[in-house]
C-alpha atoms as a PDB file:
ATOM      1  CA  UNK A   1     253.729  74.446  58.345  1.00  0.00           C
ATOM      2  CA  UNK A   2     252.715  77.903  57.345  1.00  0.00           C
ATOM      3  CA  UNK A   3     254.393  79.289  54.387  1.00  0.00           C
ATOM      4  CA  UNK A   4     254.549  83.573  53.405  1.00  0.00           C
ATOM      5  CA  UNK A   5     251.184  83.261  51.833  1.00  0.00           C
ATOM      6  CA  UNK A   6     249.343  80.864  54.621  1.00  0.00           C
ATOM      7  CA  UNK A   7     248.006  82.492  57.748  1.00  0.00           C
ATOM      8  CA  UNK A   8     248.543  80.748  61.181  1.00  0.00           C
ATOM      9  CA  UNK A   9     246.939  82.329  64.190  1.00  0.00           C
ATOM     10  CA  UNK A  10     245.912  85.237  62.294  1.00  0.00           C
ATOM     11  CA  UNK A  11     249.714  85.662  61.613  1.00  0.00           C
ATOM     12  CA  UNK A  12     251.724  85.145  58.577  1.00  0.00           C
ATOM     13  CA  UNK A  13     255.527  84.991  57.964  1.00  0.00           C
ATOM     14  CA  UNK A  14     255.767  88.169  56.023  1.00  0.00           C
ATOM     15  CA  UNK A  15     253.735  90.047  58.322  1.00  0.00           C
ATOM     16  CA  UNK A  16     256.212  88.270  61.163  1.00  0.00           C
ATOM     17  CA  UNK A  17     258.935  89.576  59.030  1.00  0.00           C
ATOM     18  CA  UNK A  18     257.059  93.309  58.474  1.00  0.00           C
ATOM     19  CA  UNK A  19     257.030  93.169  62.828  1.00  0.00           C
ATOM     20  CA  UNK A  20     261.110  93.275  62.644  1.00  0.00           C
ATOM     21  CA  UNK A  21     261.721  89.430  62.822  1.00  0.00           C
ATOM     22  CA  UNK A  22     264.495  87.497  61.410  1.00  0.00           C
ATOM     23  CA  UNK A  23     264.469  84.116  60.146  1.00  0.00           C
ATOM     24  CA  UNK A  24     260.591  84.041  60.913  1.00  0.00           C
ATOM     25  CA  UNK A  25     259.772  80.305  61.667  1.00  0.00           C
ATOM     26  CA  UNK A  26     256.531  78.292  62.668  1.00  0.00           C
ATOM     27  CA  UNK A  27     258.306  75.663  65.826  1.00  0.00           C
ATOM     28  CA  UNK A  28     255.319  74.153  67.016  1.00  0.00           C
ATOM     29  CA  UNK A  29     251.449  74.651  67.295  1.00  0.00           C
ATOM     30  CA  UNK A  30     251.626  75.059  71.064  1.00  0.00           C
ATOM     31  CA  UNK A  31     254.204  77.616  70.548  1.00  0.00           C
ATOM     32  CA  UNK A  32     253.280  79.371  67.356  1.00  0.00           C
ATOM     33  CA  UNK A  33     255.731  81.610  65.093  1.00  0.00           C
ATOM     34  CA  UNK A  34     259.100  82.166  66.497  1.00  0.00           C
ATOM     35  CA  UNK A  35     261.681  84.535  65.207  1.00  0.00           C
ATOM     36  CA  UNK A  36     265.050  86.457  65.892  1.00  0.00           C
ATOM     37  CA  UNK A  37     265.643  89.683  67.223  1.00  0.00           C
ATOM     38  CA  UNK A  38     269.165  91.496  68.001  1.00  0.00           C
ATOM     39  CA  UNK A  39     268.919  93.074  71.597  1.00  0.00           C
ATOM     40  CA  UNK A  40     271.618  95.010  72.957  1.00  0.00           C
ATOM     41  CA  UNK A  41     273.982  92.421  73.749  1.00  0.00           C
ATOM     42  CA  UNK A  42     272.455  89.547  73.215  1.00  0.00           C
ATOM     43  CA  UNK A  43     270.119  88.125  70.373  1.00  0.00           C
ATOM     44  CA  UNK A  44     266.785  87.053  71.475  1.00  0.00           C
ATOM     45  CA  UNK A  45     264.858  83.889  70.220  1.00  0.00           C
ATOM     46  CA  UNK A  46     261.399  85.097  70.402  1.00  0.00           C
ATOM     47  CA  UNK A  47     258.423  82.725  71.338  1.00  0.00           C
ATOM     48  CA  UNK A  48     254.813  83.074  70.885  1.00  0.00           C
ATOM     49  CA  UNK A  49     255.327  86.061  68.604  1.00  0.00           C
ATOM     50  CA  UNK A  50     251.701  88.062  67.907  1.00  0.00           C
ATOM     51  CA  UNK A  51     250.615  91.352  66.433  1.00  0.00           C
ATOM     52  CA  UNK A  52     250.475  92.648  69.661  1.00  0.00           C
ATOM     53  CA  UNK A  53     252.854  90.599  72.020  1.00  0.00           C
ATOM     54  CA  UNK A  54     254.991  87.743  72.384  1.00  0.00           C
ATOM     55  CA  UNK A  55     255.042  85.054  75.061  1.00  0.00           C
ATOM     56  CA  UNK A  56     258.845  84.888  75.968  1.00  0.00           C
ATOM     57  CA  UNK A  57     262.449  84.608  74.536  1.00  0.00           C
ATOM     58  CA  UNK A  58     265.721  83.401  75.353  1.00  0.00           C
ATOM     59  CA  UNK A  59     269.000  85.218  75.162  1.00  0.00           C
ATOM     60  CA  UNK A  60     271.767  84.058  73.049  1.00  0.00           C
ATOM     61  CA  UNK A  61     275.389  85.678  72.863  1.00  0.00           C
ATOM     62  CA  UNK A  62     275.257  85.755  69.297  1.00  0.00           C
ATOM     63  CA  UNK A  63     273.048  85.503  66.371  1.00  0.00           C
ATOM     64  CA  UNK A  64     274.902  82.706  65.144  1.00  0.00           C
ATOM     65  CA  UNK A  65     274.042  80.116  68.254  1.00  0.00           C
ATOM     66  CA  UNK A  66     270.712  81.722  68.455  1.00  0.00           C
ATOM     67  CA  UNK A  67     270.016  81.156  64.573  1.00  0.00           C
ATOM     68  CA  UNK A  68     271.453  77.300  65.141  1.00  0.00           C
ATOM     69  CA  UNK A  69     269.185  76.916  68.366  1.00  0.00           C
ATOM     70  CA  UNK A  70     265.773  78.007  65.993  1.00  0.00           C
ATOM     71  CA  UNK A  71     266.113  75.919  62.889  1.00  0.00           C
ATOM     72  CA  UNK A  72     267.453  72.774  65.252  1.00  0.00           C
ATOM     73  CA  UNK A  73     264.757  73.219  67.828  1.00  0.00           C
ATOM     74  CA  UNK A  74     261.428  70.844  67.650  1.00  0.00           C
ATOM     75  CA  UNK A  75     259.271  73.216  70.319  1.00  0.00           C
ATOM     76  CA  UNK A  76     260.290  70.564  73.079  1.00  0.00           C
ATOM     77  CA  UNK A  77     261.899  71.490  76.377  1.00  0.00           C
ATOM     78  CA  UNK A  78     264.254  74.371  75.673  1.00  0.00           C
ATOM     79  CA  UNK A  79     266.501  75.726  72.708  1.00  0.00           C
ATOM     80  CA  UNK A  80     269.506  73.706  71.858  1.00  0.00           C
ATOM     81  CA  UNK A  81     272.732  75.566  72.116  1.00  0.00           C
ATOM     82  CA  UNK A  82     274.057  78.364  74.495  1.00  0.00           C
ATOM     83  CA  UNK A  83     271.006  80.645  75.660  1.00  0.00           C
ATOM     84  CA  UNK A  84     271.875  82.404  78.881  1.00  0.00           C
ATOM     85  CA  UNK A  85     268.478  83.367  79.932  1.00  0.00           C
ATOM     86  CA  UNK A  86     264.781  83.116  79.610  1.00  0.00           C
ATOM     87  CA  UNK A  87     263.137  86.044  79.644  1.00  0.00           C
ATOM     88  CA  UNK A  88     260.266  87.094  81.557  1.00  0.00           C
ATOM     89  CA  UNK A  89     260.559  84.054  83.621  1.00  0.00           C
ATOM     90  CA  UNK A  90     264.508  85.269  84.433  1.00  0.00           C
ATOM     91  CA  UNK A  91     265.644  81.233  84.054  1.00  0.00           C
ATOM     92  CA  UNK A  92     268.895  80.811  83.402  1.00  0.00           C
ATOM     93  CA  UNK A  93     270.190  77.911  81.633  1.00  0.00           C
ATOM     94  CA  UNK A  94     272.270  75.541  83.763  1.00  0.00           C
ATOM     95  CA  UNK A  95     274.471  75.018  81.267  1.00  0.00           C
ATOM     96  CA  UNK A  96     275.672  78.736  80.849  1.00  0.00           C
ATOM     97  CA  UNK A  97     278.637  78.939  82.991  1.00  0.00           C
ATOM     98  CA  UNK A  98     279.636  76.114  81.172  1.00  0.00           C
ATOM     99  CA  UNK A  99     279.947  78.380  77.745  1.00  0.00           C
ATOM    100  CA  UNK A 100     281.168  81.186  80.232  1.00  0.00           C
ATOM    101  CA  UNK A 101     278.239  83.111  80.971  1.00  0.00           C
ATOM    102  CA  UNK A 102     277.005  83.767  83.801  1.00  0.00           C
ATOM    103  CA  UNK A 103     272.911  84.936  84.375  1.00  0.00           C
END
């Protein structure tokens, strides 16, 4: 696991961080350095994150649930916990009306 002085595909956690990141976090090698970011209304668990692009993030309704969903998640199947939508694919969870959200 990559620490803040360790580079992982070319990437480090500070410079993760330096890109406007929270809570900066290496999930899996297949999916690389993952990290929060507060959208408009929603708070986005960002995949894949680069120096130039990411590969896709899911929306949470809080940073709370989305915070929970990255420490908890092992890089398998989707984030645990109440993410409405997967952005740039524009899945939405099943589970979302459930929590009262609807995609």
């Amino acid at each position: 696991m990559p620490d803040a002085v360790s580079v992982s595909d070319g990437v480090s956690r500070d410079e993760v961080r330096a890109m406007g990141y929270a809570e900066p976090r290496w999930v899996s090698d297949e999916l690389g350095w993952c990290g929060l970011s507060p959208m408009l209304f929603t708070v986005g668990l960002v995949v894949g994150i680069s120096p130039v692009c990411f590969s896709h993030r899911y929306c949470f309704p809080d940073y709370a649930s989305a915070s929970r969903a990255l420490q908890a998640w092992d890089g398998g199947g989707d984030p645990p916990g109440p993410w409405i939508k997967e952005k740039l694919s524009g899945r939405c969870n099943p589970m979302a009306a459930y929590w009262g959200h609807h995609g």
